[in-house]
N, C-alpha and C. Protein backbone atom coordinates (compact mmCIF):
# COMPACT_ATOMS: atom_id res chain seq x y z
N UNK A 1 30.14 0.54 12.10
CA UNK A 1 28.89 1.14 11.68
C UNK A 1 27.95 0.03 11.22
N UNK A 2 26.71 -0.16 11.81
CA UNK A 2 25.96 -1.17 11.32
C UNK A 2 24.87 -0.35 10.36
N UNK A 3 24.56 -0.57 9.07
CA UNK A 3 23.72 -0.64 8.33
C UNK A 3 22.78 -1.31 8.73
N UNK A 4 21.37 -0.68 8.52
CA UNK A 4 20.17 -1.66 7.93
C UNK A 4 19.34 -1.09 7.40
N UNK A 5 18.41 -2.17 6.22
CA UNK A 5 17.70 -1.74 5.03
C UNK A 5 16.40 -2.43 5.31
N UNK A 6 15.35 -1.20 4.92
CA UNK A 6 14.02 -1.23 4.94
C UNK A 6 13.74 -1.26 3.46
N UNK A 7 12.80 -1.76 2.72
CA UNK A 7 12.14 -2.01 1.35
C UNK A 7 10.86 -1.26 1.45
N UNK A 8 10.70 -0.30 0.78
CA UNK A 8 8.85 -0.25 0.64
C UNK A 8 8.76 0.49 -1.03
N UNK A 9 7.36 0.10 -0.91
CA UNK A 9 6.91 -0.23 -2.42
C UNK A 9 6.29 1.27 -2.51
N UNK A 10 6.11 1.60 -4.04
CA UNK A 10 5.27 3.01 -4.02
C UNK A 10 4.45 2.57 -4.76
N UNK A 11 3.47 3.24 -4.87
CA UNK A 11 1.99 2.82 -5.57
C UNK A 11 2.14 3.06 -7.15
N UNK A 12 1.33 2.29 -8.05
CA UNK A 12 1.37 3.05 -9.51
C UNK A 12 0.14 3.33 -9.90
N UNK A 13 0.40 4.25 -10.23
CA UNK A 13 -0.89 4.89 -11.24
C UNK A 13 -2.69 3.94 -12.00
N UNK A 14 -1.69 2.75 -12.51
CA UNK A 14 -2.44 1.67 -12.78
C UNK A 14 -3.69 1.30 -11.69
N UNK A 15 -3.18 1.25 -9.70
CA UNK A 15 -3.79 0.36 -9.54
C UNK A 15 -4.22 1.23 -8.50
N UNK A 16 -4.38 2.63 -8.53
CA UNK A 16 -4.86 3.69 -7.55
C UNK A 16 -6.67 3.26 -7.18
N UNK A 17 -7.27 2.76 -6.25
CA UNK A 17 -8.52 2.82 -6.24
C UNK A 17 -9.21 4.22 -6.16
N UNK A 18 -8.27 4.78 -5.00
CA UNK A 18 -8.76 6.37 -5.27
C UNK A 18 -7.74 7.38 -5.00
N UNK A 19 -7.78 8.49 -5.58
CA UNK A 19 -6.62 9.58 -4.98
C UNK A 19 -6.33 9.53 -3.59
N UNK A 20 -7.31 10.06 -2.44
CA UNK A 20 -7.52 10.28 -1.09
C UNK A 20 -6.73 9.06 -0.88
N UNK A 21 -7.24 7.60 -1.27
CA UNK A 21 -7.10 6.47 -0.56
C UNK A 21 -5.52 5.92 -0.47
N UNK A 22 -4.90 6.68 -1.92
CA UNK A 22 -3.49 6.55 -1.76
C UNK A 22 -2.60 7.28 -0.97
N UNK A 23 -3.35 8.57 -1.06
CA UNK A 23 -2.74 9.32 -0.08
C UNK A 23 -2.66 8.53 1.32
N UNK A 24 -3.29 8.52 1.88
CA UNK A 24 -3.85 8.05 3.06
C UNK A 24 -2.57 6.56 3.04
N UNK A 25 -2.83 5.52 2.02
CA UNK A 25 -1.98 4.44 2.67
C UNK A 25 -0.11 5.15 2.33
N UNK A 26 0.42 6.05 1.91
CA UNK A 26 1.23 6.54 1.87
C UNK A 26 2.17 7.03 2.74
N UNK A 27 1.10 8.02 3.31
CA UNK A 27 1.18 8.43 4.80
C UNK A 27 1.64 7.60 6.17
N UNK A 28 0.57 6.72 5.87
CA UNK A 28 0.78 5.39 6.73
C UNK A 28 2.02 4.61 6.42
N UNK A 29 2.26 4.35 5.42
CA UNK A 29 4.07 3.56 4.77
C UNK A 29 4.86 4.43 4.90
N UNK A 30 5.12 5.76 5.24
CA UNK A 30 6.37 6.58 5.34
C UNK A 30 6.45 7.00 6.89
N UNK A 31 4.93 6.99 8.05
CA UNK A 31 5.13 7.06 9.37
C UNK A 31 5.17 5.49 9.64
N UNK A 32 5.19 4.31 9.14
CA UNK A 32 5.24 3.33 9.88
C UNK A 32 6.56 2.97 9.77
N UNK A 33 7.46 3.30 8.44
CA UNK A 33 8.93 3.73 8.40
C UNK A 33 9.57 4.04 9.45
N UNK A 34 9.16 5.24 9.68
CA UNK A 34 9.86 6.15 10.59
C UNK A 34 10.02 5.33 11.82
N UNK A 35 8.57 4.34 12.68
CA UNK A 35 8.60 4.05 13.23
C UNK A 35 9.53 3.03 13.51
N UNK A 36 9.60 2.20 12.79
CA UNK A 36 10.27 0.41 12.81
C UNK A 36 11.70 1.32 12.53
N UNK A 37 12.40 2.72 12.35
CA UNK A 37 14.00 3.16 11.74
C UNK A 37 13.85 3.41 13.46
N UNK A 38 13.10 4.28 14.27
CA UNK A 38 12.98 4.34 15.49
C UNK A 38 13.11 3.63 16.64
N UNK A 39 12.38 2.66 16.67
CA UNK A 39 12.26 0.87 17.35
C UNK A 39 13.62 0.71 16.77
N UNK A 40 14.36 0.21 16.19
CA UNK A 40 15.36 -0.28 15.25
C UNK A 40 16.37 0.05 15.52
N UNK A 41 16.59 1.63 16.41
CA UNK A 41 17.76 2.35 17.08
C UNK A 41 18.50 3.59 15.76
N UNK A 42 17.60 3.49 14.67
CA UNK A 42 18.29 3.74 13.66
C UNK A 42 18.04 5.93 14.12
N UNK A 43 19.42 6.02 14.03
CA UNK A 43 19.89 7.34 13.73
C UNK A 43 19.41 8.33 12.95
N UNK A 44 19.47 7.86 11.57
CA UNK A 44 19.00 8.09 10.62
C UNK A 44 18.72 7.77 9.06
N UNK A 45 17.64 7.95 8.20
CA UNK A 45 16.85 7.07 7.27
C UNK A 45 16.65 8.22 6.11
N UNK A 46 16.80 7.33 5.12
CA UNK A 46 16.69 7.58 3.83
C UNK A 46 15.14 7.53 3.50
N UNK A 47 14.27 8.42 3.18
CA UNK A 47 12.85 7.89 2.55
C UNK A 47 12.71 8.52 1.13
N UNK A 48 12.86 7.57 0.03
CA UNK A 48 13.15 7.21 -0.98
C UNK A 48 11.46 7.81 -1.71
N UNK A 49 11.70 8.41 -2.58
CA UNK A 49 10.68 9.16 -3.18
C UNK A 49 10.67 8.99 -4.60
N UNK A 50 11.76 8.55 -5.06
CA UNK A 50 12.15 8.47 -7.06
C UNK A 50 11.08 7.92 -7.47
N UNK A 51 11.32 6.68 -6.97
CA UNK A 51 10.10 5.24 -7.54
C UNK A 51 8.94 5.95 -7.70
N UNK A 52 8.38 6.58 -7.09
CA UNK A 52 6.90 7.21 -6.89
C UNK A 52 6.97 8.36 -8.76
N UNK A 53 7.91 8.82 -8.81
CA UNK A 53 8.05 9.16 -10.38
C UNK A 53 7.85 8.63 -11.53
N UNK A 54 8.61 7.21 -11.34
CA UNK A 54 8.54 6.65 -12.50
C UNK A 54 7.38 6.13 -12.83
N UNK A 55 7.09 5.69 -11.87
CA UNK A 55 5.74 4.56 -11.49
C UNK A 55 4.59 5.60 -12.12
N UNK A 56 4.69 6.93 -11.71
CA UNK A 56 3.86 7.89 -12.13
C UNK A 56 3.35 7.82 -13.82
N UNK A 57 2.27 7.94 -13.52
CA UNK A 57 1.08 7.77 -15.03
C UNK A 57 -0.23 9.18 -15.02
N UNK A 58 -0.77 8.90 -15.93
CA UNK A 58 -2.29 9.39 -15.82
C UNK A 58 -3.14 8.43 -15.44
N UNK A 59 -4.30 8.26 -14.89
CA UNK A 59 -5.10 7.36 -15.07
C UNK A 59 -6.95 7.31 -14.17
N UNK A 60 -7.28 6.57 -14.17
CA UNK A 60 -8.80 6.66 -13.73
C UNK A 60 -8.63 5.85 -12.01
N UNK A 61 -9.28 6.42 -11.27
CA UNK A 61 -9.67 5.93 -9.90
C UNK A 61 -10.76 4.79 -10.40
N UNK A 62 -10.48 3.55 -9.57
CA UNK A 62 -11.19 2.23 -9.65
C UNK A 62 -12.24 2.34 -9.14
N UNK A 63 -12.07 3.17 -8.17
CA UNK A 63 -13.31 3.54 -6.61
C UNK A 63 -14.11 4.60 -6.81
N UNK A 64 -15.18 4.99 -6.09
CA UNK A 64 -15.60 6.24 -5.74
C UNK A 64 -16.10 6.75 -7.02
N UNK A 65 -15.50 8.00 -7.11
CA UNK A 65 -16.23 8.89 -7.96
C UNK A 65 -15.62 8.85 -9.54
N UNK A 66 -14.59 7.63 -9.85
CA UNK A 66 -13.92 6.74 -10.80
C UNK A 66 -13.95 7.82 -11.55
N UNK A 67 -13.24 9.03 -11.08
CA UNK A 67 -12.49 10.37 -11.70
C UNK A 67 -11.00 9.88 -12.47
N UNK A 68 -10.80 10.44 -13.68
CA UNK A 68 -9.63 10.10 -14.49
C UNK A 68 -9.40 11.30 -13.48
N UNK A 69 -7.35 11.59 -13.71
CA UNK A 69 -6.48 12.54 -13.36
C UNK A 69 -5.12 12.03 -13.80
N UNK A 70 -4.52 13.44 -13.51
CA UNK A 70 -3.41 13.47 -14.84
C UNK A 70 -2.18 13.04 -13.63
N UNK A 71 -1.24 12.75 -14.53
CA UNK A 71 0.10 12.25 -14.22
C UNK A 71 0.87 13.56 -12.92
N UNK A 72 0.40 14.43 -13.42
CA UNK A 72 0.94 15.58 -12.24
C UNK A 72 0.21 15.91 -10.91
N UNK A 73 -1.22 15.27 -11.37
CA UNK A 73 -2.00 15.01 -9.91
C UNK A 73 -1.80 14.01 -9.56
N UNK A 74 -0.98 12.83 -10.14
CA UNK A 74 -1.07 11.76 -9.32
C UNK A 74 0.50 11.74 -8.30
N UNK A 75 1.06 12.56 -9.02
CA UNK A 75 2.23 12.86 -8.02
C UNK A 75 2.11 13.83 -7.32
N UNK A 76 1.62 14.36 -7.32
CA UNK A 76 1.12 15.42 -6.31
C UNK A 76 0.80 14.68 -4.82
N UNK A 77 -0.41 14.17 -5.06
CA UNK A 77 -1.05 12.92 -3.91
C UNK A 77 -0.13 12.33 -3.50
N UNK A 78 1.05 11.74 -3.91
CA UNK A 78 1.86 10.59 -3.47
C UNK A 78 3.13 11.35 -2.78
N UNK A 79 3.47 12.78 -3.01
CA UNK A 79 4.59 13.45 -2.51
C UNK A 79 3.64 13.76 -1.31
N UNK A 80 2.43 14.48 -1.61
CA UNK A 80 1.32 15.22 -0.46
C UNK A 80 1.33 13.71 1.00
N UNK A 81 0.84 12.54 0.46
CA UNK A 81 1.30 11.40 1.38
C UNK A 81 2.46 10.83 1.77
N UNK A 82 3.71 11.20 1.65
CA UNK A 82 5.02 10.90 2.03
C UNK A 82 5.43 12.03 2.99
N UNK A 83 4.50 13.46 2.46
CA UNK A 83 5.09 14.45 3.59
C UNK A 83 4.43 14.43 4.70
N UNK A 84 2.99 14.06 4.29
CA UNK A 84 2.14 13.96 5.74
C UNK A 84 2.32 12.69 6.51
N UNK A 85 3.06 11.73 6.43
CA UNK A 85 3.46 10.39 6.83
C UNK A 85 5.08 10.70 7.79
């Protein structure tokens, strides 16, 4: 049985420029996953969701309409971008 391990990072709360925008690169890191487990021959893949909890905060968008939102909207966005990815 050959193993192999993919690394990817989840976003934190801290450094969100905008809700949408995390969503969006989320999406993109959990289908570009899929892709390279695909290419890769891989069977089947683990996509790792915890980290995205802890990491979880309240906090203000850097960008845009630099809307605060709460710790349960910010996981919201980041589960909402892992499923659409």
């Amino acid at each position: 049985v050959t193993v192999g391990f993919y690394y990817a990072v989840a976003p934190k709360a801290s450094t969100v420029e905008t809700l949408d925008k995390t969503k969006e690169l989320l999406a993109a890191l959990y289908y570009d996953m899929l892709v390279c487990a695909h290419k890769a021959g891989m069977e089947h893949i683990v996509l790792p969701a915890i980290s995205s909890g802890s990491l979880a905060d309240a906090g203000q968008e850097k960008a845009g309409s630099k809307k605060k939102f709460t710790r349960e909207e910010f996981v919201k966005v980041t589960f909402e971008g892992m499923k659409e990815g």
